[in-house]
N, C-alpha and C. Protein backbone atom coordinates (compact mmCIF):
# COMPACT_ATOMS: atom_id res chain seq x y z
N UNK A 1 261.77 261.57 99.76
CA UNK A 1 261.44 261.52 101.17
C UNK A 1 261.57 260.10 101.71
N UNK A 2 260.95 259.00 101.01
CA UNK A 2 261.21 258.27 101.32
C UNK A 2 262.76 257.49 101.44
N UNK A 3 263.94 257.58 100.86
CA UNK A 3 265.20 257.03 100.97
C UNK A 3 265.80 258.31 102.15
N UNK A 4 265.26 259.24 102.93
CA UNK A 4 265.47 259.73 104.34
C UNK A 4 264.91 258.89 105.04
N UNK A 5 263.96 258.05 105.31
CA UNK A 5 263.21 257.41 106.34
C UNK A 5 264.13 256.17 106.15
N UNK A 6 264.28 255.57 104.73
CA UNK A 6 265.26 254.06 105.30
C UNK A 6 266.47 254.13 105.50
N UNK A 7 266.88 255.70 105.21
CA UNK A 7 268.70 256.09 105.62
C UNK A 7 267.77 256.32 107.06
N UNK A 8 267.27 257.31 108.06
CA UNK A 8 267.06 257.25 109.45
C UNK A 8 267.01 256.05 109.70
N UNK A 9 266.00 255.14 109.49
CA UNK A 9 266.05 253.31 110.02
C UNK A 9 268.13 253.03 109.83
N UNK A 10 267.89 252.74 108.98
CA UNK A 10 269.33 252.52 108.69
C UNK A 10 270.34 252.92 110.24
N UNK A 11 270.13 254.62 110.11
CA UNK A 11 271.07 254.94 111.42
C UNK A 11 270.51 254.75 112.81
N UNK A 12 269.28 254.44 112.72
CA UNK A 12 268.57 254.23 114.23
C UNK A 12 268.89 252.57 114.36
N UNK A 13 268.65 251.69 113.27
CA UNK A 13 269.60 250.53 113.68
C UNK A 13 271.02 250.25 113.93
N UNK A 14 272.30 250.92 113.22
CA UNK A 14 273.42 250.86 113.96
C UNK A 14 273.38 251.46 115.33
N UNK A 15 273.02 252.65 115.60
CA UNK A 15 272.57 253.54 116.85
C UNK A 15 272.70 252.18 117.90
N UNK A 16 271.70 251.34 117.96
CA UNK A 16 271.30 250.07 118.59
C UNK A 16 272.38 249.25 118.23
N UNK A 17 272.78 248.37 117.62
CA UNK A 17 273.93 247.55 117.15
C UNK A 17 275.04 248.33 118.11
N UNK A 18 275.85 249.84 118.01
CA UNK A 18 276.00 250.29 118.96
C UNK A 18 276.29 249.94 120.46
N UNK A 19 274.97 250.43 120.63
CA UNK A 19 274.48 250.27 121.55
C UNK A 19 274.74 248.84 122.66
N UNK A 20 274.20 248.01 121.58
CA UNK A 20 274.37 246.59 122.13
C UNK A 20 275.69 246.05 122.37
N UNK A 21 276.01 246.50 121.24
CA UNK A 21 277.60 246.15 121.41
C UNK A 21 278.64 246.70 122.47
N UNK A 22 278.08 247.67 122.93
CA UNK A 22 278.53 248.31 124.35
C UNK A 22 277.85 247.68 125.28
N UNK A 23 277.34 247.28 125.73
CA UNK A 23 276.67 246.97 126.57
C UNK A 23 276.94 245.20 127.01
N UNK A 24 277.50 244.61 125.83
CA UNK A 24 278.17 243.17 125.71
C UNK A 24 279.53 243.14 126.65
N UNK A 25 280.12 244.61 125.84
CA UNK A 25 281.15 244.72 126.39
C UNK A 25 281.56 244.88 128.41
N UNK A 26 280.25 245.76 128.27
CA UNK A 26 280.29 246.18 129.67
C UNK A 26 279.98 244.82 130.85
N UNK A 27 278.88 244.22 130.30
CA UNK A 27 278.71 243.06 130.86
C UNK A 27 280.12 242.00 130.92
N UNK A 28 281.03 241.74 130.49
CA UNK A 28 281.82 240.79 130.38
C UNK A 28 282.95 241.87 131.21
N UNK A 29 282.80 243.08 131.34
CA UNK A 29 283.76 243.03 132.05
C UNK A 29 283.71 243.31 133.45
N UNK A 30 282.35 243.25 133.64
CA UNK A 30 281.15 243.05 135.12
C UNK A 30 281.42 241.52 135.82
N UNK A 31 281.43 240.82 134.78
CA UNK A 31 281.44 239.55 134.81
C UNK A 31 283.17 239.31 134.98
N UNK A 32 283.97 239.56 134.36
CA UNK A 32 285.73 239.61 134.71
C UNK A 32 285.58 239.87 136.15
N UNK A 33 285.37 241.20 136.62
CA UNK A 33 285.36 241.38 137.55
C UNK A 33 284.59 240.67 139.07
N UNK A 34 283.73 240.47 138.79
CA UNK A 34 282.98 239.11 139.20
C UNK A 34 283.92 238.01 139.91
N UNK A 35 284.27 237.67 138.82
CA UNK A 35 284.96 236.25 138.66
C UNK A 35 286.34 236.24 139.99
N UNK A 36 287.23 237.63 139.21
CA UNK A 36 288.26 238.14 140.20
C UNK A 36 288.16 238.50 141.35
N UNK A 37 286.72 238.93 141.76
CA UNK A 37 286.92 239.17 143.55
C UNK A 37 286.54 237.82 144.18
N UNK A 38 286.05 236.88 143.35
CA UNK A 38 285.70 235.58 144.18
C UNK A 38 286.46 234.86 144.46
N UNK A 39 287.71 234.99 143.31
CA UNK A 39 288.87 234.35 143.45
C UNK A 39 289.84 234.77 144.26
N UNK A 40 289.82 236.01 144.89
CA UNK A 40 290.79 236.65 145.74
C UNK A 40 289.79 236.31 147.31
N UNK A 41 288.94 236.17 147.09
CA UNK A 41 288.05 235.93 148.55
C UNK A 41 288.58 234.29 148.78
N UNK A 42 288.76 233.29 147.97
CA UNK A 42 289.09 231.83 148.33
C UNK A 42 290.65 231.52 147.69
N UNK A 43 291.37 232.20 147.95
CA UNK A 43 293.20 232.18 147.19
C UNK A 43 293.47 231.75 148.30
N UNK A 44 294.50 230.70 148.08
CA UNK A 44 294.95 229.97 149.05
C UNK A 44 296.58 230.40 149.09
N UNK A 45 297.61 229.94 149.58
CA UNK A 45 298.40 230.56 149.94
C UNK A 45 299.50 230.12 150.89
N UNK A 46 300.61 229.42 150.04
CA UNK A 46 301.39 228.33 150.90
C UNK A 46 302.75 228.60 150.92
N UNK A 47 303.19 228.50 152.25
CA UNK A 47 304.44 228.71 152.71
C UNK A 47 305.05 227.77 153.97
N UNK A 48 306.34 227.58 154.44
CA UNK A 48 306.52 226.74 155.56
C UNK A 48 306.01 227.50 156.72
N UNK A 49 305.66 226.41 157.76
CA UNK A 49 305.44 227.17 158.96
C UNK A 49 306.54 227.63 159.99
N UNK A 50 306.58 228.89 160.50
CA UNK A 50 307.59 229.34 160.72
C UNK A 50 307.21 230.05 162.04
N UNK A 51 307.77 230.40 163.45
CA UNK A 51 308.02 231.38 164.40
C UNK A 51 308.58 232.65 164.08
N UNK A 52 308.04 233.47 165.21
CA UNK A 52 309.14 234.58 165.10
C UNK A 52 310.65 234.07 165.63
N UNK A 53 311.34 235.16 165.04
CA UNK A 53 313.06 234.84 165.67
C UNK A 53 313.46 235.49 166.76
N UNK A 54 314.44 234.51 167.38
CA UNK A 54 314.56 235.45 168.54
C UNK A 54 314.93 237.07 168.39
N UNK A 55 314.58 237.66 169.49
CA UNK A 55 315.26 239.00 169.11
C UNK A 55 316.53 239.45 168.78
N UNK A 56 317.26 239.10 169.64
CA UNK A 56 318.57 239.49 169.88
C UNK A 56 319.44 238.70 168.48
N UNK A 57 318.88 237.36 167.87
CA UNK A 57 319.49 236.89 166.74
C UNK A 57 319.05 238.09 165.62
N UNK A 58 318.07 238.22 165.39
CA UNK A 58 317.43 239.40 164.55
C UNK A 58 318.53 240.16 164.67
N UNK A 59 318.46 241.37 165.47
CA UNK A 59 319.40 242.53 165.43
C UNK A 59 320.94 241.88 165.22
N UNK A 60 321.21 241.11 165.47
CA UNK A 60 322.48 240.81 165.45
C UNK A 60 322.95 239.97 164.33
N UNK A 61 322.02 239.70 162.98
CA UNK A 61 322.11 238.89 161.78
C UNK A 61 322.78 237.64 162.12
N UNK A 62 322.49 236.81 163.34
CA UNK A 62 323.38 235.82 163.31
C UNK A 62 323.45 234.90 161.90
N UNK A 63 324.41 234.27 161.33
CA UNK A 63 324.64 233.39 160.76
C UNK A 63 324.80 234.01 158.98
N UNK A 64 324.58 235.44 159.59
CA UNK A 64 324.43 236.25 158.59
C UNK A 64 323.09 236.09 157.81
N UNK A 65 322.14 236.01 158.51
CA UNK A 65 320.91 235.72 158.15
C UNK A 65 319.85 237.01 158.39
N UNK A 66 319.31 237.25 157.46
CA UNK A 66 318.37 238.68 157.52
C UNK A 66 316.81 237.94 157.27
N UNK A 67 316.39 238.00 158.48
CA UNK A 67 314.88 237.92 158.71
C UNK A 67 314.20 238.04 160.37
N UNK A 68 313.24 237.75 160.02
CA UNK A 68 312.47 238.03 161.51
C UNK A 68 311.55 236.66 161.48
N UNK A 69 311.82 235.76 161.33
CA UNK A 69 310.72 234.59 161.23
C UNK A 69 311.85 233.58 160.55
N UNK A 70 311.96 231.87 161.67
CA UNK A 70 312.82 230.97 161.54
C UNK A 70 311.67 229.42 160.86
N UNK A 71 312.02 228.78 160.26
CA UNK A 71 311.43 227.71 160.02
C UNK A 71 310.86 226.85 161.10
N UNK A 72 309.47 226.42 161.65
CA UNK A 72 309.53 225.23 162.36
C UNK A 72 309.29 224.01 162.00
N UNK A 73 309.54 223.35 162.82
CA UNK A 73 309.85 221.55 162.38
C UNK A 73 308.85 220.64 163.10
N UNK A 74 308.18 219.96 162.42
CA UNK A 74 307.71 218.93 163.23
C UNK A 74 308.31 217.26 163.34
N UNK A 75 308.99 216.70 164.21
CA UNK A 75 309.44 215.69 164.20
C UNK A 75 310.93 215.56 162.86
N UNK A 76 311.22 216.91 162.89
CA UNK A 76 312.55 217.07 162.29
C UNK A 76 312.18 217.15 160.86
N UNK A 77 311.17 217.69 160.69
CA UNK A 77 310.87 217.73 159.24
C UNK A 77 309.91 219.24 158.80
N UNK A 78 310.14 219.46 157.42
CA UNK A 78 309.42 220.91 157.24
C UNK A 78 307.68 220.46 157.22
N UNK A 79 307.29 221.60 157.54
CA UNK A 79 305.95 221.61 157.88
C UNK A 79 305.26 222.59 156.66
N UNK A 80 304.48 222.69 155.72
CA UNK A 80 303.60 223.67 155.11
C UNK A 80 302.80 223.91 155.34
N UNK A 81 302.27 224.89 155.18
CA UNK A 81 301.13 226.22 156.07
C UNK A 81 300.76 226.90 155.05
N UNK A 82 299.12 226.65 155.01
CA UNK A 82 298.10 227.42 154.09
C UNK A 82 297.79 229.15 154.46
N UNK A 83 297.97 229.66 154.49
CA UNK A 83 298.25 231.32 154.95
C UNK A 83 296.88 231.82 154.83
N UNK A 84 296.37 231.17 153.42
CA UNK A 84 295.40 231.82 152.40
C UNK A 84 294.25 231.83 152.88
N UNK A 85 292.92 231.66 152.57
CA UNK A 85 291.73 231.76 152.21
C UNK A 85 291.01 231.19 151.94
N UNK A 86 292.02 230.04 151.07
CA UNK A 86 291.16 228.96 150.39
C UNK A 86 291.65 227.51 150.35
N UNK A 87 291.06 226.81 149.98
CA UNK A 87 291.77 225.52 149.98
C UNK A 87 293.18 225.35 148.59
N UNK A 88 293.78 225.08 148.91
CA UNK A 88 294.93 224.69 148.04
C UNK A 88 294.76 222.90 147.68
N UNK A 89 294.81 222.99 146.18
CA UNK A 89 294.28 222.12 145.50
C UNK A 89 295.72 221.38 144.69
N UNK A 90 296.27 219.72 144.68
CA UNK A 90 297.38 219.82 143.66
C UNK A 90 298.58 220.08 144.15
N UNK A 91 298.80 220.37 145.08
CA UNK A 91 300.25 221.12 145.32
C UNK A 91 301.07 219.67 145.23
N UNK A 92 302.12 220.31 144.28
CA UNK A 92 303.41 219.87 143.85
C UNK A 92 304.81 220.49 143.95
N UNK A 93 305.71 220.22 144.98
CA UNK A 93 306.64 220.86 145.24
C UNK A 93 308.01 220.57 145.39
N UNK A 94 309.23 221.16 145.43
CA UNK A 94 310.80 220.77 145.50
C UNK A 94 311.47 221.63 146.56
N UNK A 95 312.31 221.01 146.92
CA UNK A 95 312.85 221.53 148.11
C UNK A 95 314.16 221.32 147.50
N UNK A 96 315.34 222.36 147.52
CA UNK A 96 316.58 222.18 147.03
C UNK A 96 317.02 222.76 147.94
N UNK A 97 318.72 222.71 147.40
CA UNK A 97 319.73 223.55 148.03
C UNK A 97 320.17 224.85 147.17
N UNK A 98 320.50 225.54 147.98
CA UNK A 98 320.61 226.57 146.79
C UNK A 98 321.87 226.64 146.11
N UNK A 99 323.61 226.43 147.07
CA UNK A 99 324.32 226.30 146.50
C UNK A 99 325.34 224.90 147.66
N UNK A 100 325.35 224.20 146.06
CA UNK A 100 325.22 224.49 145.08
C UNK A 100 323.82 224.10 144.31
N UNK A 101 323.35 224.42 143.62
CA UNK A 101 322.32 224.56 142.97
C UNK A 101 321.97 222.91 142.61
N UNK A 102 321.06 222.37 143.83
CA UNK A 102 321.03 221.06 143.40
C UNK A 102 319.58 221.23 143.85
N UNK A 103 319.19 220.24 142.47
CA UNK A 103 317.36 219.85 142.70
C UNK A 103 316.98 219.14 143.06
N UNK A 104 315.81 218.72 143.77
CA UNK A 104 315.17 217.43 143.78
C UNK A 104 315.09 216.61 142.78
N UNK A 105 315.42 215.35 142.74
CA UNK A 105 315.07 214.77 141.66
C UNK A 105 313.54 214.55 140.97
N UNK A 106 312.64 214.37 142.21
CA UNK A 106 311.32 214.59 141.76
C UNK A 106 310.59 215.36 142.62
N UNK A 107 309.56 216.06 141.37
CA UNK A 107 309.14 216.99 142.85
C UNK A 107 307.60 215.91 143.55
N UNK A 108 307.35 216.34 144.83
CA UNK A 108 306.48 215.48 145.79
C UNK A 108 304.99 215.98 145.65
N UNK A 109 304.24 215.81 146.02
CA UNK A 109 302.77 215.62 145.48
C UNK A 109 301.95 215.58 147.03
N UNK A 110 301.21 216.94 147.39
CA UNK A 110 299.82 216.19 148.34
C UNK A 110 298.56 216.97 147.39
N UNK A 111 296.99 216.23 147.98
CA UNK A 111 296.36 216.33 147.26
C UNK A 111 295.70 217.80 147.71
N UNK A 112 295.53 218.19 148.73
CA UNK A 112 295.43 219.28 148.97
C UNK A 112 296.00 220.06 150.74
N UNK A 113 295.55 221.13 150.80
CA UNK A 113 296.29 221.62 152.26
C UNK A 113 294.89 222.43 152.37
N UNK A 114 294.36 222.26 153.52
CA UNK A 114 293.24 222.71 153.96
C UNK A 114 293.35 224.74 154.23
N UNK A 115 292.53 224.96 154.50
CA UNK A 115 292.37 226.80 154.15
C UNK A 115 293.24 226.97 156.16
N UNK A 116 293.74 227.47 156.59
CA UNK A 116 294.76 227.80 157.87
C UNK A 116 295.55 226.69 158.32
N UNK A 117 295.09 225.32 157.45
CA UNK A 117 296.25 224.00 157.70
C UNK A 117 297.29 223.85 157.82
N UNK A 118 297.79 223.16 158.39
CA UNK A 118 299.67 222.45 158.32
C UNK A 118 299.49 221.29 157.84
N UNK A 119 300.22 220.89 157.05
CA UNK A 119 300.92 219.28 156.74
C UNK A 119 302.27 219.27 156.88
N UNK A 120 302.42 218.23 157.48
CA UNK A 120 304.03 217.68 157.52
C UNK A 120 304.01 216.95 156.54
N UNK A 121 305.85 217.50 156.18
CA UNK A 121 305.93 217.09 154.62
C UNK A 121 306.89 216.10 155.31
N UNK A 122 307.28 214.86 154.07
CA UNK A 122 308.19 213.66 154.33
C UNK A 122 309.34 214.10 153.95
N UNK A 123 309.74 215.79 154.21
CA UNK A 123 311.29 215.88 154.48
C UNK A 123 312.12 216.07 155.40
N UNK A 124 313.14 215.52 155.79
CA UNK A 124 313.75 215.69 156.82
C UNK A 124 314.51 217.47 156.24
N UNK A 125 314.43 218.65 157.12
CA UNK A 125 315.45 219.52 157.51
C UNK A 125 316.71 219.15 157.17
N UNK A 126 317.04 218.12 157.82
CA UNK A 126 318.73 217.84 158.16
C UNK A 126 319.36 217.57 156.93
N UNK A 127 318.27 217.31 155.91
CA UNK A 127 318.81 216.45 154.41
C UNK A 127 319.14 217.72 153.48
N UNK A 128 319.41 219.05 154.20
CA UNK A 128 319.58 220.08 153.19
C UNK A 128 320.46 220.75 153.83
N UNK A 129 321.40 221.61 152.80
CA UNK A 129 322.33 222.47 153.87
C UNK A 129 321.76 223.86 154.39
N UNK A 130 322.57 224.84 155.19
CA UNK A 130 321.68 225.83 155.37
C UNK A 130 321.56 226.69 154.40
N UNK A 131 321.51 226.74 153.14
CA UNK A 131 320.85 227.89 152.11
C UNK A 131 319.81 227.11 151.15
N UNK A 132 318.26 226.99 151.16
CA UNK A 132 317.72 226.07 150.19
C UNK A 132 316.23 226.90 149.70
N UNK A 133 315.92 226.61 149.39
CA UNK A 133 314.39 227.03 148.67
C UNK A 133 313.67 226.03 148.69
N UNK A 134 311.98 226.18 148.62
CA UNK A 134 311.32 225.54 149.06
C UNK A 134 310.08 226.10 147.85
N UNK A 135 309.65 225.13 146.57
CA UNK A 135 308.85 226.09 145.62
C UNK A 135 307.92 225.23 145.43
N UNK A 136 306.92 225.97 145.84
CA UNK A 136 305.17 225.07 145.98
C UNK A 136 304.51 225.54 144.43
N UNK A 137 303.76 225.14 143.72
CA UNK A 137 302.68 224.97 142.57
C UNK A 137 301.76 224.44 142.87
N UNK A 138 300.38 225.20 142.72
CA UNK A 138 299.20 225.04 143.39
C UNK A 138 298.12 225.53 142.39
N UNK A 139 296.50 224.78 143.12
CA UNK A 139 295.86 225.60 142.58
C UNK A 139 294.77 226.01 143.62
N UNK A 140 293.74 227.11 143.27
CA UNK A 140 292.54 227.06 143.67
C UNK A 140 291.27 226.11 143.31
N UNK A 141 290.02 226.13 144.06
CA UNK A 141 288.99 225.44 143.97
C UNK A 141 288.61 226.14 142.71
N UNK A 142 288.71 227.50 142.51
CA UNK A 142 288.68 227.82 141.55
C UNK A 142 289.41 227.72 139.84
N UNK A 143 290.40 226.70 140.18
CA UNK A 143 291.40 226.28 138.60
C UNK A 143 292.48 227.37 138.73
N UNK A 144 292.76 228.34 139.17
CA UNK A 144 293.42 229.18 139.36
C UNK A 144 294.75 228.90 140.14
N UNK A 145 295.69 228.88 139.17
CA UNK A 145 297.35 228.50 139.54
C UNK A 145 298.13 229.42 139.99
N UNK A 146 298.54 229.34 141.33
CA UNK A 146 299.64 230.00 142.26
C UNK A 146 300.97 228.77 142.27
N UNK A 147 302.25 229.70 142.41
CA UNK A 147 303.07 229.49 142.95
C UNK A 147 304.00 230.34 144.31
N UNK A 148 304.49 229.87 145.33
CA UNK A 148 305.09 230.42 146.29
C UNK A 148 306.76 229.55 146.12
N UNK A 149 307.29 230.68 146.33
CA UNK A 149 308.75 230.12 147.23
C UNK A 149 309.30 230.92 147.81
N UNK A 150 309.82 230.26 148.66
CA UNK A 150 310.73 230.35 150.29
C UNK A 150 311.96 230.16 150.34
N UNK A 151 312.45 231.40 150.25
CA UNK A 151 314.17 231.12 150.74
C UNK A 151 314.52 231.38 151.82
N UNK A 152 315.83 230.23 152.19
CA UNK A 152 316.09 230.03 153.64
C UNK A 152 317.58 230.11 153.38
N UNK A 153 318.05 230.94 154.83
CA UNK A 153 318.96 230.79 154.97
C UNK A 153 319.16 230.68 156.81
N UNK A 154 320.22 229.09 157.10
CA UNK A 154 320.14 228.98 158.46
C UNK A 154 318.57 228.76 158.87
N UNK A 155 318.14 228.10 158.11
CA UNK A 155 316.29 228.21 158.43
C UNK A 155 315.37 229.27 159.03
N UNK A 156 315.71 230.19 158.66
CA UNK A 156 315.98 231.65 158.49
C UNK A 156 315.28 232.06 157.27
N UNK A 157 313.69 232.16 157.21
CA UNK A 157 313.12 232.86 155.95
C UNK A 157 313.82 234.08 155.39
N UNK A 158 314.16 234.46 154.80
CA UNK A 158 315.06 235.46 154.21
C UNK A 158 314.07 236.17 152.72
N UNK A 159 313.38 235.36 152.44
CA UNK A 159 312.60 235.94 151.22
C UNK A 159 311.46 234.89 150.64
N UNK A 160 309.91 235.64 150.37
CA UNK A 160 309.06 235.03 149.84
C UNK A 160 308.38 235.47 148.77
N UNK A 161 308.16 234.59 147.58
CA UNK A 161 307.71 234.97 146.47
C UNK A 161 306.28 234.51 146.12
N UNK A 162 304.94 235.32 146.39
CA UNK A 162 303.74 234.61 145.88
C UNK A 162 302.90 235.29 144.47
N UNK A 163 303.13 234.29 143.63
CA UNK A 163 302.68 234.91 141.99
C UNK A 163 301.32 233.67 141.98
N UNK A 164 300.59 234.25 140.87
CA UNK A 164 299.82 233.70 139.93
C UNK A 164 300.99 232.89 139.23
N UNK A 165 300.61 231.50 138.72
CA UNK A 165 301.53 230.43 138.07
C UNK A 165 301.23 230.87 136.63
N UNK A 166 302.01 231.26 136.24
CA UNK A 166 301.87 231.66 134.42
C UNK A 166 302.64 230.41 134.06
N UNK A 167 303.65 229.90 133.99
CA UNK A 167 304.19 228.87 133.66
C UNK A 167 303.82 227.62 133.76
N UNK A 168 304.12 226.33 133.02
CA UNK A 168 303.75 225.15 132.97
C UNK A 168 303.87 224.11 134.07
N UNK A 169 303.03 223.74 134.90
CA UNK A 169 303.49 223.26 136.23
C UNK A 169 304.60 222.54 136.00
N UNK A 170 304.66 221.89 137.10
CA UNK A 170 305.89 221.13 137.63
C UNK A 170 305.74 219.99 136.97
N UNK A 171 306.35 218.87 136.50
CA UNK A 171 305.90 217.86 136.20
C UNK A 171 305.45 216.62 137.38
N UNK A 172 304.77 215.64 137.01
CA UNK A 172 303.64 214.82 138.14
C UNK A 172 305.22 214.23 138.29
N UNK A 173 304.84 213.78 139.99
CA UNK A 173 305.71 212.75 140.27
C UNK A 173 305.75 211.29 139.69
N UNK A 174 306.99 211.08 139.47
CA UNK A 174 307.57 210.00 139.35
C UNK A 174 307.07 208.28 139.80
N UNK A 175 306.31 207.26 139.09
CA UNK A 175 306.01 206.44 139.91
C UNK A 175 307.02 205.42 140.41
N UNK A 176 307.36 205.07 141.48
CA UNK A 176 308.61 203.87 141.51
C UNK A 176 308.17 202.29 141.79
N UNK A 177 309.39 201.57 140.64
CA UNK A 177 309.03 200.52 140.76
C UNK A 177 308.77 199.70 142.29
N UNK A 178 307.93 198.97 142.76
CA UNK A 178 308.26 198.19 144.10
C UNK A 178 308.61 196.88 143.76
C-alpha cells in the first residue's frame, strides 16, 4: 500500500511539473505578444515625401511611368517622411540609379526622423537620372530594425517596399579626411 501512495505523489508531482511547465509556456507567449503590439503601436516608417500626380499624367502613363504619387523637393533636393508611428532611430541610407546600376559610394547617416516628420536630405534630385531607388535602414525606440525602399521612375513612385530588417545593416558612414 504504501509504494501506491509514493507512485500517486510521484504522479501528482509530474501532474504539477506539467502543469507549470505549461503555464511558463503560456506566459512567454503572453509576453511575445505583449512585446509585438507595442511595437506595431510605435513602428516608424520612412519613405520620400511625395504629392499626388496629376491626373491626366496618371491615366496617360506619361514617361511611361505607373503611379499615382510624384516625388517632392525641397530646395531641389529629396525630402524623407516618417509615415509611421514612431520615431525612427539611426537611419542610414543610399540613393542610386538604377540603370545602370550605380551605388552610392557611402551610404548617409541622420540621427533620427521624428514620428509625421520631414527632413531634407543633402541630395540634390538633379544628381540622379530618372530611374533610381532610394533604401532607408532604420530602427525603432524599440531596437527593432526596418527597412523601406522607393522606386522611382521620372520621380514617379512606381513601387514601395517596407520589411522588418533581417539583414546586416548598412555599413556606418565613411569619415573624411579635412
Amino acid at each position: 500500500m504504501e509504494a501506491w501512495s509514493v507512485f500517486g505523489s510521484f504522479l501528482v508531482g509530474l501532474a504539477a511539473l506539467g502543469v507549470l511547465v505549461w503555464y511558463a509556456t503560456e506566459t512567454m507567449r503572453l509576453r511575445k505578444a505583449a512585446f509585438a503590439q507595442v511595437e506595431n503601436m510605435a513602428k516608424p516608417c520612412l519613405t520620400l515625401w511625395a504629392k499626388l500626380r496629376d491626373p491626366a499624367d496618371v491615366i496617360l502613363n506619361t514617361h511611361g511611368a505607373v503611379g499615382g504619387t510624384v516625388i517632392e523637393a525641397h530646395g531641389a533636393q529629396f525630402v524623407v517622411h516618417n509615415i509611421g508611428n514612431g520615431l525612427a532611430l539611426n537611419v542610414k541610407y543610399v540613393i542610386c540609379d538604377r540603370e545602370p546600376r550605380r551605388r552610392a559610394k557611402n551610404p548617409r547617416y541622420l540621427p533620427y526622423v521624428q514620428v509625421r516628420g520631414r527632413t531634407q536630405l543633402p541630395e540634390p534630385i538633379n544628381n540622379y537620372g530618372p530611374d533610381c531607388e532610394a533604401t532607408f535602414k532604420y530602427q525603432s525606440i524599440g531596437g527593432q530594425r526596418y527597412k523601406s525602399v522607393v522606386t522611382m521612375s521620372h520621380r514617379v513612385i512606381t513601387d514601395f517596399l517596407f520589411t522588418e530588417d533581417r539583414e546586416s545593416p548598412l555599413p556606418p558612414p565613411v569619415a573624411r579626411a579635412r
